[in-house]
N, C-alpha and C. Protein backbone atom coordinates (compact mmCIF):
# COMPACT_ATOMS: atom_id res chain seq x y z
N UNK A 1 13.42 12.33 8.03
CA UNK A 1 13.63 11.20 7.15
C UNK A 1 12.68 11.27 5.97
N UNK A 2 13.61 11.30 5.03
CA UNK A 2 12.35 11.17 3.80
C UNK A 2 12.06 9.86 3.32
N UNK A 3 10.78 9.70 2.99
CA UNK A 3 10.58 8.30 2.51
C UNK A 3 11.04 7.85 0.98
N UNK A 4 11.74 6.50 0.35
CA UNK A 4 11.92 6.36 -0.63
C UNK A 4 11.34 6.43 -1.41
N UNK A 5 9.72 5.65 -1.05
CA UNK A 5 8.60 5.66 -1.81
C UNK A 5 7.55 6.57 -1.85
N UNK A 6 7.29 6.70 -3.01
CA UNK A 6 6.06 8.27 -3.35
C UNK A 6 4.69 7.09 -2.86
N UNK A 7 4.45 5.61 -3.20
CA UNK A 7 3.42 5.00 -3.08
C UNK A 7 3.88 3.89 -2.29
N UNK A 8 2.77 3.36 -1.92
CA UNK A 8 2.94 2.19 -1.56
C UNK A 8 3.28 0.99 -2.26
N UNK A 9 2.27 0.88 -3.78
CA UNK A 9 2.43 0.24 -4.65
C UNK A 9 4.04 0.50 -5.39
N UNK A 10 4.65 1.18 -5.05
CA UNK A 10 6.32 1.23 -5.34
C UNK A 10 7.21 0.60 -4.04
N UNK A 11 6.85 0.38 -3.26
CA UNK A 11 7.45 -0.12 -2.04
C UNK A 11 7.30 -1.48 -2.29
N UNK A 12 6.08 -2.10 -2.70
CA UNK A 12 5.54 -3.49 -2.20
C UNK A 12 6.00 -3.75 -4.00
N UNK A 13 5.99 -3.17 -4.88
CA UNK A 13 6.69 -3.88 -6.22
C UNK A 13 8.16 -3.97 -5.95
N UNK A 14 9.04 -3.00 -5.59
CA UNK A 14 10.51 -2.93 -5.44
C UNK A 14 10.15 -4.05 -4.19
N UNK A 15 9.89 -4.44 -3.62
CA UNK A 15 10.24 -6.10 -2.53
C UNK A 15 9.80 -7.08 -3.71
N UNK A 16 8.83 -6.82 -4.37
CA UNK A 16 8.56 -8.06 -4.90
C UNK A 16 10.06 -8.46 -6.11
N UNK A 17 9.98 -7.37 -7.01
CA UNK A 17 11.12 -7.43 -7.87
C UNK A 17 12.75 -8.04 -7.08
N UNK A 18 12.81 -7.21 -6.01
CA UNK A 18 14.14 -7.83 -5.24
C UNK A 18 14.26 -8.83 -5.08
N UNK A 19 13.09 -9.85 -4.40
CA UNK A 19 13.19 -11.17 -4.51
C UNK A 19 13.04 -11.60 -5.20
N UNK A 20 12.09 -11.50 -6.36
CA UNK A 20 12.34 -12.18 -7.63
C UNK A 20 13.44 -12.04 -8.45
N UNK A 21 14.27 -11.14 -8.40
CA UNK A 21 15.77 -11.13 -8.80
C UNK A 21 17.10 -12.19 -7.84
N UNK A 22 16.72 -12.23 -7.10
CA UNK A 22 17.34 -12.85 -6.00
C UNK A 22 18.54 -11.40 -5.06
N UNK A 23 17.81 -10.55 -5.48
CA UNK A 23 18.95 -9.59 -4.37
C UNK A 23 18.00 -9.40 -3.11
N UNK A 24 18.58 -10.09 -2.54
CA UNK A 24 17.46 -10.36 -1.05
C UNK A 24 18.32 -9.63 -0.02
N UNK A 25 19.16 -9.14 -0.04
CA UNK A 25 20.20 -8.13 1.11
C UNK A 25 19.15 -8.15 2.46
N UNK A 26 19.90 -8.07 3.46
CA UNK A 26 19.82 -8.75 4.90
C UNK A 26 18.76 -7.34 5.47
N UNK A 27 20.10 -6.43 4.99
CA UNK A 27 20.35 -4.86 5.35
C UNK A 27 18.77 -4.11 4.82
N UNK A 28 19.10 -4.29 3.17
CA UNK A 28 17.47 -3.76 2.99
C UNK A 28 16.27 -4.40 3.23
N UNK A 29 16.55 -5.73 3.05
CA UNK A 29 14.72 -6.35 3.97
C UNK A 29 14.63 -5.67 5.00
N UNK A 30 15.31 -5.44 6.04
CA UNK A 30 15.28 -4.75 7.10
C UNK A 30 14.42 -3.55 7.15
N UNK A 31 15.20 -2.81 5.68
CA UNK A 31 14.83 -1.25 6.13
C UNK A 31 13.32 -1.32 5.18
N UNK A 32 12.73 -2.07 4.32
CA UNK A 32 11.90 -2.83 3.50
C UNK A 32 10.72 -3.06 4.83
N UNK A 33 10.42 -3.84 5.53
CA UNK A 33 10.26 -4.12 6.82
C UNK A 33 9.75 -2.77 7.58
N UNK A 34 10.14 -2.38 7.63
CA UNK A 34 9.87 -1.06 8.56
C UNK A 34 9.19 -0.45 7.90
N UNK A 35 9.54 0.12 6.71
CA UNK A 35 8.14 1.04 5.65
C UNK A 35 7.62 0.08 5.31
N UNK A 36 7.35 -0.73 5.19
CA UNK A 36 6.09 -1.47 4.70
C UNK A 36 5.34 -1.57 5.85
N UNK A 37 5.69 -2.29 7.21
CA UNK A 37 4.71 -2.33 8.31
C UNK A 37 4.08 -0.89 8.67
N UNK A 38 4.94 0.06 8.76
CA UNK A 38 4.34 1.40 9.11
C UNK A 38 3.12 1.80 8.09
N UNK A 39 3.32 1.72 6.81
CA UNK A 39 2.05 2.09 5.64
C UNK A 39 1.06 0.72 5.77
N UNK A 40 1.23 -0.33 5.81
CA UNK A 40 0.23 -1.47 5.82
C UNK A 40 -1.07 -0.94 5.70
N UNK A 41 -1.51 -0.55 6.48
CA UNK A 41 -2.88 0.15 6.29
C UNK A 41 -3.23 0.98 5.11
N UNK A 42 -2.26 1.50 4.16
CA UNK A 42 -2.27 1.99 3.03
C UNK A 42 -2.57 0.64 2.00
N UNK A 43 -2.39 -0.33 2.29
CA UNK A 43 -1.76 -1.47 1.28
C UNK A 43 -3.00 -1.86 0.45
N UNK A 44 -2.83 -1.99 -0.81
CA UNK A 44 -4.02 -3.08 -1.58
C UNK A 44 -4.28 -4.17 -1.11
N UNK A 45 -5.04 -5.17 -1.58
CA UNK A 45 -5.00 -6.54 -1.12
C UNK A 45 -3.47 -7.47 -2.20
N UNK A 46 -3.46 -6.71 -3.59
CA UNK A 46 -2.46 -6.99 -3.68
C UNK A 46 -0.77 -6.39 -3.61
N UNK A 47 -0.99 -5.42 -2.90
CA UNK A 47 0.36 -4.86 -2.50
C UNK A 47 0.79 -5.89 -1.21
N UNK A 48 -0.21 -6.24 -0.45
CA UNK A 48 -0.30 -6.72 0.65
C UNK A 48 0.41 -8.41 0.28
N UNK A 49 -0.52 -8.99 -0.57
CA UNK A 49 0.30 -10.44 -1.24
C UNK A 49 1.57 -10.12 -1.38
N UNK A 50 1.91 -9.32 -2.63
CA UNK A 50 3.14 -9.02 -2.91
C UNK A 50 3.91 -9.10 -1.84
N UNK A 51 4.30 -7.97 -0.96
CA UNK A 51 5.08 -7.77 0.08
C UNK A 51 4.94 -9.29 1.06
N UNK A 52 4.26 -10.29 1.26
CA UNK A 52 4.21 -10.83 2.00
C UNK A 52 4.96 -12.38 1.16
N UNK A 53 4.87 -12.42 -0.37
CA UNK A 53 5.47 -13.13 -0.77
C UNK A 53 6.79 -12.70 -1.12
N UNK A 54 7.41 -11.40 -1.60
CA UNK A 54 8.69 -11.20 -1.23
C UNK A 54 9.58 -11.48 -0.02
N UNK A 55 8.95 -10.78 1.20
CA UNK A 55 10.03 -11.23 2.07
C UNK A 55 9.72 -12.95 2.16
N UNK A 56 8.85 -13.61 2.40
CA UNK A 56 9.11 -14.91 2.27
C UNK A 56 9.99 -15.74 1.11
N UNK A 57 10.57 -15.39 0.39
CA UNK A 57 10.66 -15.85 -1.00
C UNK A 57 11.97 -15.13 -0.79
N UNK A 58 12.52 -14.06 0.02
CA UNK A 58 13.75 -13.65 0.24
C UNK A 58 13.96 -14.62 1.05
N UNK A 59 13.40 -14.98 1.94
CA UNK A 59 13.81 -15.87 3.46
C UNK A 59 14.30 -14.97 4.39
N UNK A 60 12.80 -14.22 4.09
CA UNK A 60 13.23 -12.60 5.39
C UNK A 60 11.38 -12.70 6.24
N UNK A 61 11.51 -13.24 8.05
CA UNK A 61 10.28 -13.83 8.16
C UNK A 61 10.09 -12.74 9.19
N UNK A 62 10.63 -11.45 9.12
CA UNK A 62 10.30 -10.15 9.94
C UNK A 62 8.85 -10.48 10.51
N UNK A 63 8.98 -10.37 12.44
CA UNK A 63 7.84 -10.51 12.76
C UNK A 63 6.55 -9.08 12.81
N UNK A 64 7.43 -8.21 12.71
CA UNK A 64 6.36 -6.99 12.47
C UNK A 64 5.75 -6.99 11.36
N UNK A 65 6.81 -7.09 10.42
CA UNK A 65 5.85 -7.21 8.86
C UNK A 65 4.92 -8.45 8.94
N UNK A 66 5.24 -9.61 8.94
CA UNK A 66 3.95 -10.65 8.96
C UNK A 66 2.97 -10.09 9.95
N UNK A 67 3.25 -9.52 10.75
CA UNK A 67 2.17 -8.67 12.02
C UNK A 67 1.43 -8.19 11.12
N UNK A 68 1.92 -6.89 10.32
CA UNK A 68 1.11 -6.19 10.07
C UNK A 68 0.18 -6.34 8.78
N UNK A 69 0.84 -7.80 7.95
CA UNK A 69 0.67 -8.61 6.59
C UNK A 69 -0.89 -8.56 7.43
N UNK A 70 -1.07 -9.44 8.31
CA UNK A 70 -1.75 -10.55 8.43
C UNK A 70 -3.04 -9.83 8.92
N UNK A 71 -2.90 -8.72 9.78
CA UNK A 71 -3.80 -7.23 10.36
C UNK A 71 -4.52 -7.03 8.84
N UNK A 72 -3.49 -6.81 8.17
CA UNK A 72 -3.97 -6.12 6.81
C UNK A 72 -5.25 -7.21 5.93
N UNK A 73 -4.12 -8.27 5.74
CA UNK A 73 -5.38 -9.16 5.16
C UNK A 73 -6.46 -9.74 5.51
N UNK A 74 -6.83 -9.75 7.22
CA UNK A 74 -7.81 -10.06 7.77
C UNK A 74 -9.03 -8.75 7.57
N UNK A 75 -8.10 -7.71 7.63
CA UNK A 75 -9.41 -6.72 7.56
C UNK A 75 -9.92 -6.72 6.07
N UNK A 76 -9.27 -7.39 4.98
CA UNK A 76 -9.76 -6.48 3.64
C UNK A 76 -10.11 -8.17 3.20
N UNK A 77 -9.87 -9.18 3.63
CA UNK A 77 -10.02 -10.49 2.86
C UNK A 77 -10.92 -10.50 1.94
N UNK A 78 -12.01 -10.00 2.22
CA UNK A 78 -13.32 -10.07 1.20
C UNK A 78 -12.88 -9.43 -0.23
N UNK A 79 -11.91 -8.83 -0.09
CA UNK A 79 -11.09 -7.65 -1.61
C UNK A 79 -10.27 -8.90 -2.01
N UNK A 80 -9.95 -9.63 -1.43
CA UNK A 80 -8.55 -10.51 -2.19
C UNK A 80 -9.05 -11.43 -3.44
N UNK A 81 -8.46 -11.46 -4.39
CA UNK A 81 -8.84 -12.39 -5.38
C UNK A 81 -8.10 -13.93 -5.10
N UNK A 82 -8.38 -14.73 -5.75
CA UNK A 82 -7.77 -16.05 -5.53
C UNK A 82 -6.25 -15.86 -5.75
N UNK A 83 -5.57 -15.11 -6.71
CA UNK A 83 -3.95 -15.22 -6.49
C UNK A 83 -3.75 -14.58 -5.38
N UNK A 84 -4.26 -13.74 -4.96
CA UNK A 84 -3.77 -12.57 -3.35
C UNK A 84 -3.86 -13.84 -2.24
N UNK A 85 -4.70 -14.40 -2.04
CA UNK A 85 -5.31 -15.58 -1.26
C UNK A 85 -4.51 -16.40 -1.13
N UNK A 86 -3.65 -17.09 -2.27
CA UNK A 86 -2.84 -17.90 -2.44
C UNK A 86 -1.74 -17.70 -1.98
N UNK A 87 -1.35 -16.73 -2.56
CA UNK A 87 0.24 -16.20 -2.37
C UNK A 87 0.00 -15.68 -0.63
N UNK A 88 -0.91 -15.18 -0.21
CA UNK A 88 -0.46 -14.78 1.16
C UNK A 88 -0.30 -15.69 2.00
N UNK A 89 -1.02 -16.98 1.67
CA UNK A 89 -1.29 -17.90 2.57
C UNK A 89 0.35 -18.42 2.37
N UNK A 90 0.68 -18.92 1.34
CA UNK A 90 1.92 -19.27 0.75
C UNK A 90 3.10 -18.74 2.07
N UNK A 91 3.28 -17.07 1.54
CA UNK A 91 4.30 -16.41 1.94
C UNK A 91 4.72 -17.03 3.35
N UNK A 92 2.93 -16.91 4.45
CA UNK A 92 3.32 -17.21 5.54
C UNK A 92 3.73 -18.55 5.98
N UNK A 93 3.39 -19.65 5.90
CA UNK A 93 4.09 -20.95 5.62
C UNK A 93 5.16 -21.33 5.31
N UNK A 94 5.43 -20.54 3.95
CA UNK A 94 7.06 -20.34 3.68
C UNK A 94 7.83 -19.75 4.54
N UNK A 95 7.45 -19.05 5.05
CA UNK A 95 8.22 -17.98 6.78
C UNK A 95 8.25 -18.42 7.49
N UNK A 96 7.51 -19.54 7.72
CA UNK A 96 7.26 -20.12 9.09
C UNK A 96 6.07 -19.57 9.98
N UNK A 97 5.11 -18.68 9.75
CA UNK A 97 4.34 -17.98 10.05
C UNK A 97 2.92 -18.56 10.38
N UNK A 98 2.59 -19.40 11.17
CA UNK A 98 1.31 -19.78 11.03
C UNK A 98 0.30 -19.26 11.86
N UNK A 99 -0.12 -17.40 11.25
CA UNK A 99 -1.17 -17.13 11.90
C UNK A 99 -2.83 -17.60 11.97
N UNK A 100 -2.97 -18.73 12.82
CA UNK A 100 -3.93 -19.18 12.47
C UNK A 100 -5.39 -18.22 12.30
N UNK A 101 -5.52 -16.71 12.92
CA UNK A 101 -6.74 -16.27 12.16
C UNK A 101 -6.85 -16.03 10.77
N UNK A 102 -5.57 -15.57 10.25
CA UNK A 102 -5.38 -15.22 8.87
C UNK A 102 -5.45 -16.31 8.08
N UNK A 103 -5.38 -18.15 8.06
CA UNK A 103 -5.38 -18.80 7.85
C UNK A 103 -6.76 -19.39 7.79
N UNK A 104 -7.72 -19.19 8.49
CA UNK A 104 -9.31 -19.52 9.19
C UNK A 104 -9.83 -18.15 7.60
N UNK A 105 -9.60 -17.00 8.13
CA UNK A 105 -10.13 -16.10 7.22
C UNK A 105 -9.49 -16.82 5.79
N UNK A 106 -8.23 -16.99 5.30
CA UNK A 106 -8.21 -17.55 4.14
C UNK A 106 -9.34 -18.57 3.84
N UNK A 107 -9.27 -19.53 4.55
CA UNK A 107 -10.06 -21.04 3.93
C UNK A 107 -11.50 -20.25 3.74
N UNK A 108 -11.96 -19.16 4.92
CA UNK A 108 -13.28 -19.06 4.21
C UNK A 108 -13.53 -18.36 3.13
N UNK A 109 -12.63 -17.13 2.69
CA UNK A 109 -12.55 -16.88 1.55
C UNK A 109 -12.48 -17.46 0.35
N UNK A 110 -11.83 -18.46 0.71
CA UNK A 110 -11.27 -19.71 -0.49
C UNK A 110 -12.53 -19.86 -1.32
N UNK A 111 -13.29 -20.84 -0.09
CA UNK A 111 -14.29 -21.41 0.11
C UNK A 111 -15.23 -20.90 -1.08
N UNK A 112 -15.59 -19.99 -0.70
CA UNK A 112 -16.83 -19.06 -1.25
C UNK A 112 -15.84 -19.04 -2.43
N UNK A 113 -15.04 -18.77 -2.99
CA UNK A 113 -14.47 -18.33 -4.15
C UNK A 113 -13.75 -19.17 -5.05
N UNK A 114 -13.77 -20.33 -4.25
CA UNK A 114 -12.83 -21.77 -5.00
C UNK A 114 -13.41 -22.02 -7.07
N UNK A 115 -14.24 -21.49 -7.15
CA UNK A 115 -14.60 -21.30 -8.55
C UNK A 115 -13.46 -20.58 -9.56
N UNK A 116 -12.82 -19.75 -8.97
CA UNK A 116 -12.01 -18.91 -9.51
C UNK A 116 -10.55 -19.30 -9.43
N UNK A 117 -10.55 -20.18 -8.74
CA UNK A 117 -9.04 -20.50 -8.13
C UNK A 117 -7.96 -21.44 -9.61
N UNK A 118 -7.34 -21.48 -10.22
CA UNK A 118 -6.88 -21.97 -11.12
C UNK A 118 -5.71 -23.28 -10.48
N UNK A 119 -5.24 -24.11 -11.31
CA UNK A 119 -4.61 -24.85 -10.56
C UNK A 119 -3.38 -24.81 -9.84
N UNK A 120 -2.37 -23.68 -10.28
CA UNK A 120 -1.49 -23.29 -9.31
C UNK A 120 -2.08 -22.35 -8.09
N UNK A 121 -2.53 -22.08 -8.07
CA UNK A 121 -3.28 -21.27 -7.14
C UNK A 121 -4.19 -22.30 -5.87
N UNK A 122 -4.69 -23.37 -6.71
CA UNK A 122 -5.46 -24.37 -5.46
C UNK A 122 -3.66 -25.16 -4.74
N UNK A 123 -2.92 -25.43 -5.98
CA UNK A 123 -1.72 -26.38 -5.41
C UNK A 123 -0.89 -25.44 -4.28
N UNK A 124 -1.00 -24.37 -4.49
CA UNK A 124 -0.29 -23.43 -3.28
C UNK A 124 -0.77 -23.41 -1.86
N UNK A 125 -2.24 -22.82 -2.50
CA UNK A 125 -3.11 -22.95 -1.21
C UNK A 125 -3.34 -24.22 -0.18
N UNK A 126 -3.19 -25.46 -0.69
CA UNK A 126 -3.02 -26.78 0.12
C UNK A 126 -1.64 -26.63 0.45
N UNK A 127 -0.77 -26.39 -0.13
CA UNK A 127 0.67 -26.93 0.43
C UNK A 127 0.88 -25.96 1.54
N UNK A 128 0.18 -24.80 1.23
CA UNK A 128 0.53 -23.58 2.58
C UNK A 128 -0.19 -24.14 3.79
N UNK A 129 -1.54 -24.63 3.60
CA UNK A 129 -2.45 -25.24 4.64
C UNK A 129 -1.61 -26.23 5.83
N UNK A 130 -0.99 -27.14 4.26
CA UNK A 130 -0.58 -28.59 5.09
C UNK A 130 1.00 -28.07 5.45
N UNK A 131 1.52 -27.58 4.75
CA UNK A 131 3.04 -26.82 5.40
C UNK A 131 2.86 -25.78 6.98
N UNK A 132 1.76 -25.22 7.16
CA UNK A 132 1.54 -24.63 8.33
C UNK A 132 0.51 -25.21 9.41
N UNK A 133 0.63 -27.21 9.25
CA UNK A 133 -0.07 -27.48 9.95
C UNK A 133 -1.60 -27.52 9.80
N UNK A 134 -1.97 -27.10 8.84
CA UNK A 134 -3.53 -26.29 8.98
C UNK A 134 -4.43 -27.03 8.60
N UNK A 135 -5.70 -27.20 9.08
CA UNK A 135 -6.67 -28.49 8.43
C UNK A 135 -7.83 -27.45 8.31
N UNK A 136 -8.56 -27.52 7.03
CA UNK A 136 -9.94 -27.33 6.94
C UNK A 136 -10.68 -28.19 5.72
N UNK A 137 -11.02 -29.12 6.38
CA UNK A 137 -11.89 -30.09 5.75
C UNK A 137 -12.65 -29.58 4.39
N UNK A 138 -13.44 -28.58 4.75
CA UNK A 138 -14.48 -28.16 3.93
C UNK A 138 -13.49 -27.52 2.41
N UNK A 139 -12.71 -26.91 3.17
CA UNK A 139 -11.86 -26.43 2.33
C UNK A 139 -11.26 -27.23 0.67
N UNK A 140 -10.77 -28.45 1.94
CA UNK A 140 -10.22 -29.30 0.73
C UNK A 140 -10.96 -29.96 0.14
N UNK A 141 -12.21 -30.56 0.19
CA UNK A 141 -13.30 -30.81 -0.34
C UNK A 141 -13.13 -29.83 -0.98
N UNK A 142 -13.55 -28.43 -0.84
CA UNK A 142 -13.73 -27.76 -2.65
C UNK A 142 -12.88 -27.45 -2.90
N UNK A 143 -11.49 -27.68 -3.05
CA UNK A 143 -10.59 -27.75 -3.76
C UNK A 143 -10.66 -29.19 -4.67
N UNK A 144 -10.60 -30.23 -3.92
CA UNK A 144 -10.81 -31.65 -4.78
C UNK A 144 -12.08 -31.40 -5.30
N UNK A 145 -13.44 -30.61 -5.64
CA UNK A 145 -14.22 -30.66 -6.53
C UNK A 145 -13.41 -29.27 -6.98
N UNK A 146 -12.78 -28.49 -7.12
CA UNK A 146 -12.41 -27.43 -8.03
C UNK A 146 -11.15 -28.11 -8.91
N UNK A 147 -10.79 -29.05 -8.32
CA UNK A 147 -9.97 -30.03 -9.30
C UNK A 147 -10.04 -30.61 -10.17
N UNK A 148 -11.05 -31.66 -10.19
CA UNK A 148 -12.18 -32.10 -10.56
C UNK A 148 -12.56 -31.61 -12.56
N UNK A 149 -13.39 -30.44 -11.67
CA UNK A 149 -13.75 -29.58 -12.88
C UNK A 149 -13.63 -29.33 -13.90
């Protein structure tokens, strides 16, 4: 089997572009899904967003891929910038996905980094929180002082 993609960063843009076009096909999330979980460990922090807000944003909530989303962003969190942060937290919420370590590692990332966070980026990050159930106090405190600001 040869692979479609020479990179990763061509795998995780062609998902992002698909859903942002709206050609969300059943068939290729599928096969989308499978090379992406298998390379994950290849992934940027933002190849990793990307891919995790495409299939969500297709309304494709593949449990291997969020598996391997969530593996991925726990190990590299400290690399994520505030849109990677956002959007991943996003994707999974939107999927239905509420891995609560990846969610714990978000808020503390946030946390430390809420300086940087712009206002679509804080409005995501709460709605993913409170859409997946999720409470961290401290959190939203510095979001309402990064509001503020």
């Amino acid at each position: 089997d040869e692979d479609l993609f020479d990179s990763v960063a061509q795998l995780a843009g062609f998902a992002w572009a698909s859903a942002r076009t709206g050609i969300c096909n059943k068939t290729m999330f599928l096969g989308l899904a499978v090379a992406a979980a298998s390379r994950m460990h290849d992934f940027t922090p933002q190849n990793v967003a990307n891919t995790a807000w495409a299939f969500a944003k297709a309304g494709r909530s593949d449990e291997d891929l969020f598996d391997s989303v969530a593996k991925a962003a726990k190990a590299d969190i400290a690399k994520f910038n505030s849109q990677e942060l956002a959007n991943t937290v996003w994707a999974f919420a939107k999927a239905g996905r509420g891995d609560e370590d990846l969610f714990d590692s978000v808020a503390k990332a946030a946390k430390a980094d809420i300086a940087n966070f712009n206002s679509q980026e804080l409005a995501n990050t709460v709605w993913a929180f409170a859409t997946a159930g999720r409470s961290d106090e401290e959190l939203f405190d510095s979001v309402a002082k990064g509001a503020k600001a």
